[in-house]
C-alpha atoms as a PDB file:
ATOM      1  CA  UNK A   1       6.901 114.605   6.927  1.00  0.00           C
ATOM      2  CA  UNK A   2       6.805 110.773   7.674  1.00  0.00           C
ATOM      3  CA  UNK A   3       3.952 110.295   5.453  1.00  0.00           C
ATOM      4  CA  UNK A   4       5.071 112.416   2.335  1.00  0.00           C
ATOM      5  CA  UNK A   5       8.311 109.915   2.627  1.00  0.00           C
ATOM      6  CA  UNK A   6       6.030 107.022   3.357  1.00  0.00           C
ATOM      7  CA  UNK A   7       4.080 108.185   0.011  1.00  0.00           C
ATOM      8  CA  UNK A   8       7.332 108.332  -2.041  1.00  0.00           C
ATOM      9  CA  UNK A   9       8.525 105.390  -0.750  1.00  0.00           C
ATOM     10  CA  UNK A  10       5.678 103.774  -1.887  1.00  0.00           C
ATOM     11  CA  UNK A  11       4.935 105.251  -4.907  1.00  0.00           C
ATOM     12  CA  UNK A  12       8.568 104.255  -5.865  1.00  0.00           C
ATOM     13  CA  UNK A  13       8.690 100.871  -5.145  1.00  0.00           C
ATOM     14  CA  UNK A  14       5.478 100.614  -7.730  1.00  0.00           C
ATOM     15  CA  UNK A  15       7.571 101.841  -9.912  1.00  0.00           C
ATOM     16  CA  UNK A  16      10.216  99.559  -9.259  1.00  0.00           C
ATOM     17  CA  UNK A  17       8.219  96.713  -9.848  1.00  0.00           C
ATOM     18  CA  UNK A  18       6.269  97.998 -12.894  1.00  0.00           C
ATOM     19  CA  UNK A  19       9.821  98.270 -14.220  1.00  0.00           C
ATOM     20  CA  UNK A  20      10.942  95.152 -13.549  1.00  0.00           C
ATOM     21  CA  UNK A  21       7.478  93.268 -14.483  1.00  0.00           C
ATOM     22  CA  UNK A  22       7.921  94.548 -18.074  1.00  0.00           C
ATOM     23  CA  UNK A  23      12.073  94.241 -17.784  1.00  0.00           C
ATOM     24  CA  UNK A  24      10.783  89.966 -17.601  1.00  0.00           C
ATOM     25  CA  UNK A  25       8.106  90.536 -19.638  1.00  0.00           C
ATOM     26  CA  UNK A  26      10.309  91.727 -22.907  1.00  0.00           C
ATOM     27  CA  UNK A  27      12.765  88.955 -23.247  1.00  0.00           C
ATOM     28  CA  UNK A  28      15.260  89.116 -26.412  1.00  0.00           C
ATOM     29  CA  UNK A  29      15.693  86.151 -28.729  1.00  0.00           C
ATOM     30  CA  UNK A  30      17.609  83.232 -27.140  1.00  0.00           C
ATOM     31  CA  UNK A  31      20.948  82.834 -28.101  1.00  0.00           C
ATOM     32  CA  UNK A  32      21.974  80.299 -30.341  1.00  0.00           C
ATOM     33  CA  UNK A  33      24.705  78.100 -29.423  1.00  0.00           C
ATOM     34  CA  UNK A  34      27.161  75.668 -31.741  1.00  0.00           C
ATOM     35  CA  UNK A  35      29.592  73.337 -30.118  1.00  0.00           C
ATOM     36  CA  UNK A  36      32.852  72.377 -31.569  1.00  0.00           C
ATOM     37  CA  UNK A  37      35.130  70.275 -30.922  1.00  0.00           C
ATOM     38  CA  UNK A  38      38.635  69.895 -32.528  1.00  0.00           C
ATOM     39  CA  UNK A  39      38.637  66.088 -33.696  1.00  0.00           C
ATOM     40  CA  UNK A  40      36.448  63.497 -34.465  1.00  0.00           C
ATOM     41  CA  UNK A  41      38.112  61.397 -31.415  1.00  0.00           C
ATOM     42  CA  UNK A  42      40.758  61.569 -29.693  1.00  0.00           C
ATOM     43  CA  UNK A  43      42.829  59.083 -26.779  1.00  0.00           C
ATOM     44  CA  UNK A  44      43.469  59.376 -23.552  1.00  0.00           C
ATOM     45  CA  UNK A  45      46.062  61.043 -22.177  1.00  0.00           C
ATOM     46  CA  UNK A  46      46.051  63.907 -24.500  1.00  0.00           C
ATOM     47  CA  UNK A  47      44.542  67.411 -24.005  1.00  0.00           C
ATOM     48  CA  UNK A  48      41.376  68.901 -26.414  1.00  0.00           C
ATOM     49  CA  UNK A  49      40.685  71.973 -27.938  1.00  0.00           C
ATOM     50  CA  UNK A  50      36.677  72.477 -28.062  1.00  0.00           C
ATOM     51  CA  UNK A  51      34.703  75.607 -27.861  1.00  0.00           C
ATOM     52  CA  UNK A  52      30.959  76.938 -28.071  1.00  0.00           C
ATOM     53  CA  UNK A  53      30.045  79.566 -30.884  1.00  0.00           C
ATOM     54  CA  UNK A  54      27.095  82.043 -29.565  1.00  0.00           C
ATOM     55  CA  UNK A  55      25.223  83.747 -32.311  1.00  0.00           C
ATOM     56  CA  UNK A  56      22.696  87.125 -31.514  1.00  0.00           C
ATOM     57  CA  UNK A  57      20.197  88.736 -32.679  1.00  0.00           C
ATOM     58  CA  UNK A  58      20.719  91.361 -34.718  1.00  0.00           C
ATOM     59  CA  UNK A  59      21.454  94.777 -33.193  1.00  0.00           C
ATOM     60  CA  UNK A  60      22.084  93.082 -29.617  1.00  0.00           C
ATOM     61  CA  UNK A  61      25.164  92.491 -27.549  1.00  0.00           C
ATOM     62  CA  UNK A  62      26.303  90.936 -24.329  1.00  0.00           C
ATOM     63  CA  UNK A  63      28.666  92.075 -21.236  1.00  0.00           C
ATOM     64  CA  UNK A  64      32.304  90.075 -21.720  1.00  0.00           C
ATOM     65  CA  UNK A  65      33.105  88.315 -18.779  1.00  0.00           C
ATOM     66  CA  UNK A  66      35.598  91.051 -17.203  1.00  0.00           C
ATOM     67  CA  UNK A  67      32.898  94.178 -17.526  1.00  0.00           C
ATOM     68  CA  UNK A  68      34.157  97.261 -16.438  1.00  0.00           C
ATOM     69  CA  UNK A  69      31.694  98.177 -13.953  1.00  0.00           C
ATOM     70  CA  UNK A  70      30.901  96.288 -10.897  1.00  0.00           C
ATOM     71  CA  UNK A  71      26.879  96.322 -11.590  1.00  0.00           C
ATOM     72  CA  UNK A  72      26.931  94.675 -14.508  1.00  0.00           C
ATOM     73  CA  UNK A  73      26.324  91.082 -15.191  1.00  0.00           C
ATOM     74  CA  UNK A  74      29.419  89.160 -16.852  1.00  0.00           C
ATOM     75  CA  UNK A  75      29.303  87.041 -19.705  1.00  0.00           C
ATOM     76  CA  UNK A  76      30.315  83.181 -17.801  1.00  0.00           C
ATOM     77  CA  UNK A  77      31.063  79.820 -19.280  1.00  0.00           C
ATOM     78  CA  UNK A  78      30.682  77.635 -16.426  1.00  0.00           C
ATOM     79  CA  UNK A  79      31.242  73.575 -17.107  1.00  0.00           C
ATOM     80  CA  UNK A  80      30.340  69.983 -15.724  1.00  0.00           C
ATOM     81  CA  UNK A  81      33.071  67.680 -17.106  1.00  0.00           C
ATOM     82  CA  UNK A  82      32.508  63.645 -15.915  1.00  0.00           C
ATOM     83  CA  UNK A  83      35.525  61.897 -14.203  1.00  0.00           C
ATOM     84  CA  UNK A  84      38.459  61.243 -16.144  1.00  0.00           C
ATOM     85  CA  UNK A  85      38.193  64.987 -17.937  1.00  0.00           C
ATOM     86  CA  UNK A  86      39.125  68.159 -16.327  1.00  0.00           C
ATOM     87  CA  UNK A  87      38.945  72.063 -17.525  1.00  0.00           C
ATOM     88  CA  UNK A  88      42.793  72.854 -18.177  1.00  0.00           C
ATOM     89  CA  UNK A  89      41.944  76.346 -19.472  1.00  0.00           C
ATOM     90  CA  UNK A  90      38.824  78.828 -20.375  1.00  0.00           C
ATOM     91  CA  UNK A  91      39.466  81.202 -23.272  1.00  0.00           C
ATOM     92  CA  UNK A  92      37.261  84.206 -23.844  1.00  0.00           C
ATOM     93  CA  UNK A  93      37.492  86.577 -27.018  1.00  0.00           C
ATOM     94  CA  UNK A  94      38.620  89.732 -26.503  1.00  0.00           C
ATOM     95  CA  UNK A  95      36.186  92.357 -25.739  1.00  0.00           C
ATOM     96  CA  UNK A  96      34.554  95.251 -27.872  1.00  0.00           C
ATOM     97  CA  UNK A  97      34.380  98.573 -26.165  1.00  0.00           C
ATOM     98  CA  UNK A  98      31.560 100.374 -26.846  1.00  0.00           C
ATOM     99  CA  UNK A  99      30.859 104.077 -26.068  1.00  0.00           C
ATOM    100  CA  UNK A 100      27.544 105.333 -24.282  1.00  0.00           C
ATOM    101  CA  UNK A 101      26.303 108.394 -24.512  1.00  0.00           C
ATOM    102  CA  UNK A 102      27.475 110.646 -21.202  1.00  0.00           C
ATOM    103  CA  UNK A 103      28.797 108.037 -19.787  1.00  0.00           C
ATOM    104  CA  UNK A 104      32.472 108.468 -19.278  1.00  0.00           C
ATOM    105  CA  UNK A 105      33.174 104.449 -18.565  1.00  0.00           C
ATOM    106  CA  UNK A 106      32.615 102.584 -21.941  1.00  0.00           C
ATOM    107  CA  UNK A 107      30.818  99.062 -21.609  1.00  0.00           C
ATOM    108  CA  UNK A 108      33.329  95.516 -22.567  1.00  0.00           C
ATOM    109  CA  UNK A 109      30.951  93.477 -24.691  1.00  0.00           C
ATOM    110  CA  UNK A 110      30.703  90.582 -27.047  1.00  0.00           C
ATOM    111  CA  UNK A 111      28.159  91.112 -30.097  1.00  0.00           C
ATOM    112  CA  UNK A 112      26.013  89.492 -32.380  1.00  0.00           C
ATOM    113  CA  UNK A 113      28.777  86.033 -32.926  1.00  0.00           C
ATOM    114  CA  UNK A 114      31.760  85.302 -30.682  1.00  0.00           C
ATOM    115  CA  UNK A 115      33.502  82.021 -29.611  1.00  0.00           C
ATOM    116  CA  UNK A 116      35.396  80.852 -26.381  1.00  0.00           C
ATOM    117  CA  UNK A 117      37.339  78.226 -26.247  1.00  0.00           C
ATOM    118  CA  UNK A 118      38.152  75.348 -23.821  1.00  0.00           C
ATOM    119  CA  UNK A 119      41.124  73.101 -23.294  1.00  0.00           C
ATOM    120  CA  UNK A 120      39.968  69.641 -21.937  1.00  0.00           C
ATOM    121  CA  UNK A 121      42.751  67.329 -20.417  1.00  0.00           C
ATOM    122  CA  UNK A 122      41.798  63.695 -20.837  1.00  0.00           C
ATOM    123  CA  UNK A 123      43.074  61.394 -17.732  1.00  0.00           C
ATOM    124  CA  UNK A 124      45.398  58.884 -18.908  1.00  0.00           C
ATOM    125  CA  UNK A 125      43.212  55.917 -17.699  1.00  0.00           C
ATOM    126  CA  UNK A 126      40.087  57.522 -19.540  1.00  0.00           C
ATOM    127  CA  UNK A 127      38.354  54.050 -20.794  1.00  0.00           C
ATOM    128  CA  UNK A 128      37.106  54.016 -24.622  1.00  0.00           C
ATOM    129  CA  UNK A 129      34.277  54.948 -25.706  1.00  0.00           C
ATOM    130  CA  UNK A 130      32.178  58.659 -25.655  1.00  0.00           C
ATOM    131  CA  UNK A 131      30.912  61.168 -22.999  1.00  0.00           C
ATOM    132  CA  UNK A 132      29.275  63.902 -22.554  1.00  0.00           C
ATOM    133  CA  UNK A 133      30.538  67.661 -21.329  1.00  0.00           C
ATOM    134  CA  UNK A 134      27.272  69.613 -20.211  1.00  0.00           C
ATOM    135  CA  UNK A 135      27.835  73.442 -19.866  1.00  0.00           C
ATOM    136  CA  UNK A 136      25.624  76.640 -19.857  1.00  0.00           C
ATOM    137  CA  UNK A 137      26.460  79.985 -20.859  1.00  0.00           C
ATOM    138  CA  UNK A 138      25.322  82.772 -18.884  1.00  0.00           C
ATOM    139  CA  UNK A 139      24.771  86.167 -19.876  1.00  0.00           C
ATOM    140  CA  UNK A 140      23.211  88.902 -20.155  1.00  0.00           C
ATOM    141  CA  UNK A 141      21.423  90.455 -23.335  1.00  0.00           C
ATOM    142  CA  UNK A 142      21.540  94.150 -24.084  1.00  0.00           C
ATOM    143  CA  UNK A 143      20.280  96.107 -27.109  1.00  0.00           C
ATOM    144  CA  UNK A 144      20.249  99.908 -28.122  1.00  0.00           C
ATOM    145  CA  UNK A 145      17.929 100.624 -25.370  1.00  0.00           C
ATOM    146  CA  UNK A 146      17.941  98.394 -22.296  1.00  0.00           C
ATOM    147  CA  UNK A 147      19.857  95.374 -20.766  1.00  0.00           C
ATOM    148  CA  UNK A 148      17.624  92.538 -19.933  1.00  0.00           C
ATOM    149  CA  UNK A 149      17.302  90.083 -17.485  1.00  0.00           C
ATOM    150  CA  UNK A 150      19.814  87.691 -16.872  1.00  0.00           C
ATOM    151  CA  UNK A 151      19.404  83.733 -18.104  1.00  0.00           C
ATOM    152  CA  UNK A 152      21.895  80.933 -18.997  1.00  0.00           C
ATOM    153  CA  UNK A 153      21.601  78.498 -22.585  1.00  0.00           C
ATOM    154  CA  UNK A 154      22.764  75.160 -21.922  1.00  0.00           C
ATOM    155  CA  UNK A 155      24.875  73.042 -24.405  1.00  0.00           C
ATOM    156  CA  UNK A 156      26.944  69.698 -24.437  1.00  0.00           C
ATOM    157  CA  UNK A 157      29.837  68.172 -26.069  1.00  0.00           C
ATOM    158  CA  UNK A 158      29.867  64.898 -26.947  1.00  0.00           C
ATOM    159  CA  UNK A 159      33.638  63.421 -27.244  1.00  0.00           C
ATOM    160  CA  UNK A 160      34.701  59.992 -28.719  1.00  0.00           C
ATOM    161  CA  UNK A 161      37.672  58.339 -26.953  1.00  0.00           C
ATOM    162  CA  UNK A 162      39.556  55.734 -29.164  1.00  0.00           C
ATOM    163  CA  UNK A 163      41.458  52.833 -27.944  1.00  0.00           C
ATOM    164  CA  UNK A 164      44.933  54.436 -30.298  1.00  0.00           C
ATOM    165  CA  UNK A 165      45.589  56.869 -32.616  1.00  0.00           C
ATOM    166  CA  UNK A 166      43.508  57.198 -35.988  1.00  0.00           C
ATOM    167  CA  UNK A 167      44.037  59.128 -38.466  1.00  0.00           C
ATOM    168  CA  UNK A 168      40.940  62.086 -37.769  1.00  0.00           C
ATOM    169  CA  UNK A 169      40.733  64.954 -39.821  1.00  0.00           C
ATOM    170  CA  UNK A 170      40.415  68.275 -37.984  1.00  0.00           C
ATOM    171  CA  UNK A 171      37.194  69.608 -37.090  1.00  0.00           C
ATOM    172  CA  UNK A 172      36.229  73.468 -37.513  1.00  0.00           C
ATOM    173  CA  UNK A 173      39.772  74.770 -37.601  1.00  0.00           C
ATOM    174  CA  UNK A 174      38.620  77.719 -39.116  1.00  0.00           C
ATOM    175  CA  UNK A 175      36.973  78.986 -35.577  1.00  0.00           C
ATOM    176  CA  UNK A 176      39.485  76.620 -32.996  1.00  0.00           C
ATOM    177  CA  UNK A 177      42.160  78.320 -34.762  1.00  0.00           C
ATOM    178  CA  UNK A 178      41.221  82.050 -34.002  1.00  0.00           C
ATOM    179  CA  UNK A 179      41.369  81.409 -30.263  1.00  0.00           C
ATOM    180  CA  UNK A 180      44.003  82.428 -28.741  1.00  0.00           C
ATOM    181  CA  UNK A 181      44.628  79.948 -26.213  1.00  0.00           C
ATOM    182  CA  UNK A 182      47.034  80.577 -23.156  1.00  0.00           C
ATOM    183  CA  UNK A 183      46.601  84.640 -23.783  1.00  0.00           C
ATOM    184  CA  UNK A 184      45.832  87.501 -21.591  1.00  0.00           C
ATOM    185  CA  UNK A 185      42.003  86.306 -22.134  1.00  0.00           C
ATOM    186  CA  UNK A 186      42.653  82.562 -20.779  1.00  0.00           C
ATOM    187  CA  UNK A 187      40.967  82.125 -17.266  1.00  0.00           C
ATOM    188  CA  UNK A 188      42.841  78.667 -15.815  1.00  0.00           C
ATOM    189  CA  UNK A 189      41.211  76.973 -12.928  1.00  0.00           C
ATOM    190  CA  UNK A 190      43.823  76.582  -9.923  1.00  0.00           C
ATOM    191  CA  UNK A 191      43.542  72.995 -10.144  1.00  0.00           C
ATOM    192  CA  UNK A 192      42.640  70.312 -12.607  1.00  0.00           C
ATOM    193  CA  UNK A 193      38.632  70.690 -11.642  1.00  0.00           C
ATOM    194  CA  UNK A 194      36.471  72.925 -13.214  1.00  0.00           C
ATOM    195  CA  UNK A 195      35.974  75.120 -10.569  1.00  0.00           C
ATOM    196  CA  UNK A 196      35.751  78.618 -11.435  1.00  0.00           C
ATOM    197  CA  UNK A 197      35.068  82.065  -9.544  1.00  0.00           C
ATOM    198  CA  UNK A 198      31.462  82.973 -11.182  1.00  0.00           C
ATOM    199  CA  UNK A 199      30.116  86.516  -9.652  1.00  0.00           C
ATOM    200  CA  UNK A 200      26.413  86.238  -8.516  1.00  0.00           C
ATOM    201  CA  UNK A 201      23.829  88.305  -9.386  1.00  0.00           C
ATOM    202  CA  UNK A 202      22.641  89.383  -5.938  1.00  0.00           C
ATOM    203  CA  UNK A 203      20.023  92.121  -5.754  1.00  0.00           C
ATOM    204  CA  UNK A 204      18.167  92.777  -2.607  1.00  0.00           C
ATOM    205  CA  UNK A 205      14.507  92.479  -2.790  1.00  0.00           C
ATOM    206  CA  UNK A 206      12.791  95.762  -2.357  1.00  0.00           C
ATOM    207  CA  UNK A 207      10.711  94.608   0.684  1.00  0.00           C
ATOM    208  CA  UNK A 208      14.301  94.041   2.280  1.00  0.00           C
ATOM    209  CA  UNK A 209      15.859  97.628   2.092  1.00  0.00           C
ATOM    210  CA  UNK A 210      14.194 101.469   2.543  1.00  0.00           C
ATOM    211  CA  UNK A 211      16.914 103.141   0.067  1.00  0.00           C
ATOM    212  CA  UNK A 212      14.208 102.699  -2.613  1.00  0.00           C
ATOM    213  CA  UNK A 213      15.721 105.463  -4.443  1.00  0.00           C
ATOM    214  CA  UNK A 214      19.211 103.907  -4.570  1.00  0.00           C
ATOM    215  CA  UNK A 215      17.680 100.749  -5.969  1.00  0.00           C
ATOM    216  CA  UNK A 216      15.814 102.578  -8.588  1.00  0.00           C
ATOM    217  CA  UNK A 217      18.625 104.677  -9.642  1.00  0.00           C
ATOM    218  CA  UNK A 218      20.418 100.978 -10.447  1.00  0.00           C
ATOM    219  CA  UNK A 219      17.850  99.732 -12.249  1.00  0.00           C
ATOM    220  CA  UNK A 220      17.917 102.647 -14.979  1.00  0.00           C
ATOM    221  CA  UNK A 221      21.689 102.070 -15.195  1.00  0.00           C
ATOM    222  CA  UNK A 222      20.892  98.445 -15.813  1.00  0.00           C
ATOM    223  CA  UNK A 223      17.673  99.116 -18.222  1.00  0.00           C
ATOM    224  CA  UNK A 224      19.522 101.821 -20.204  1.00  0.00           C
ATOM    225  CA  UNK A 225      22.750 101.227 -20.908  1.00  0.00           C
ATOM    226  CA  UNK A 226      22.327 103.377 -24.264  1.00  0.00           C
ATOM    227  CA  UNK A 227      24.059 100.643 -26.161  1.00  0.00           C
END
């Protein structure tokens, strides 16, 4: 008895990793990522509206950043603002549901173009001049047939800080204005920083656990999410 569960055990983890070797192997198309920011420049002391505007491929989508099922990977904005500029608030669109086949729980996604917006609070001793907000967006790509693996796009704003107000035209209202800042979608950090709670993706390795079966039986929920 031993070694017919030794066999299966064995035989299953093969199959894990023959899954998960082609799951790497079969990346979708990046996504594409536009910044925008609100106004040309700005002064200190005053808060900004920018965002980032993801574009898929075709046919794909991702998880929104509250999915409704603990397995799956959320959709995270997750920001490195210098001194002098803080993360006042992080505003995600508002999720898609879309139905699966026999599934009774429908998945909360974003697809093919969606924005999120950010509120930046300039310090009122910011000096003159311009900087630089790095960020990366992590997600995770799904299509018809399978969710892939996991991987982050990076991005940057840059913002110019004037010495007083001049006149500055607005800058892609047309998107800024959509957002609904301060809704049911904002996620606000509990202090100025821009600290936020991002879930890990923590899988055990298959060398590290005999319930081979259980970790199979979570990988075809995660490969076949039937939409």
């Amino acid at each position: 008895m031993k070694n017919i569960n030794r066999t299966v055990k064995t035989v299953a983890v093969g199959t894990l990793l023959s899954l998960a070797a082609v799951a790497s192997a079969q990346q979708p198309p990046e996504v594409q990522i536009e910044t925008l920011v609100a106004a040309e420049g700005t002064t200190a002391g005053t808060t900004l509206r920018v965002a980032v505007r993801a574009y898929l491929a075709p046919g794909f989508h991702v998880n929104s950043n509250k999915p409704l099922e603990d397995f799956l990977i959320p959709t995270a904005l997750i920001l490195s603002p210098p001194d002098g500029i803080a993360v006042a608030e992080i505003t995600y669109p508002e999720a898609g549901l879309l139905e699966q086949q026999g599934a009774e729980i429908p998945l909360a996604v974003f697809e093919e173009r969606f924005a999120i917006g950010v509120l930046l609070t300039l310090a009122n001793d910011l000096p003159v001049g311009t900087y630089t907000v790095p960020g990366t967006l992590r997600y995770q790509a799904c299509d018809e047939t399978m969710c892939y693996m996991p991987t982050t796009a990076a991005f940057e704003w840059n913002l110019q800080i004037w010495p007083e107000v001049t006149a500055s035209g607005a800058q892609d209202s047309d998107v800024l204005d959509g957002i609904m800042f301060g809704g049911e979608n904002a996620v606000v950090p509990d202090s100025g920083s821009a600290v936020f709670d991002v879930p890990a993706w923590d899988t055990p390795s298959v060398f590290e656990t005999d319930d081979v079966v259980t970790m199979l039986h979570d990988f075809e929920i995660l490969g076949t999410t039937g939409g």
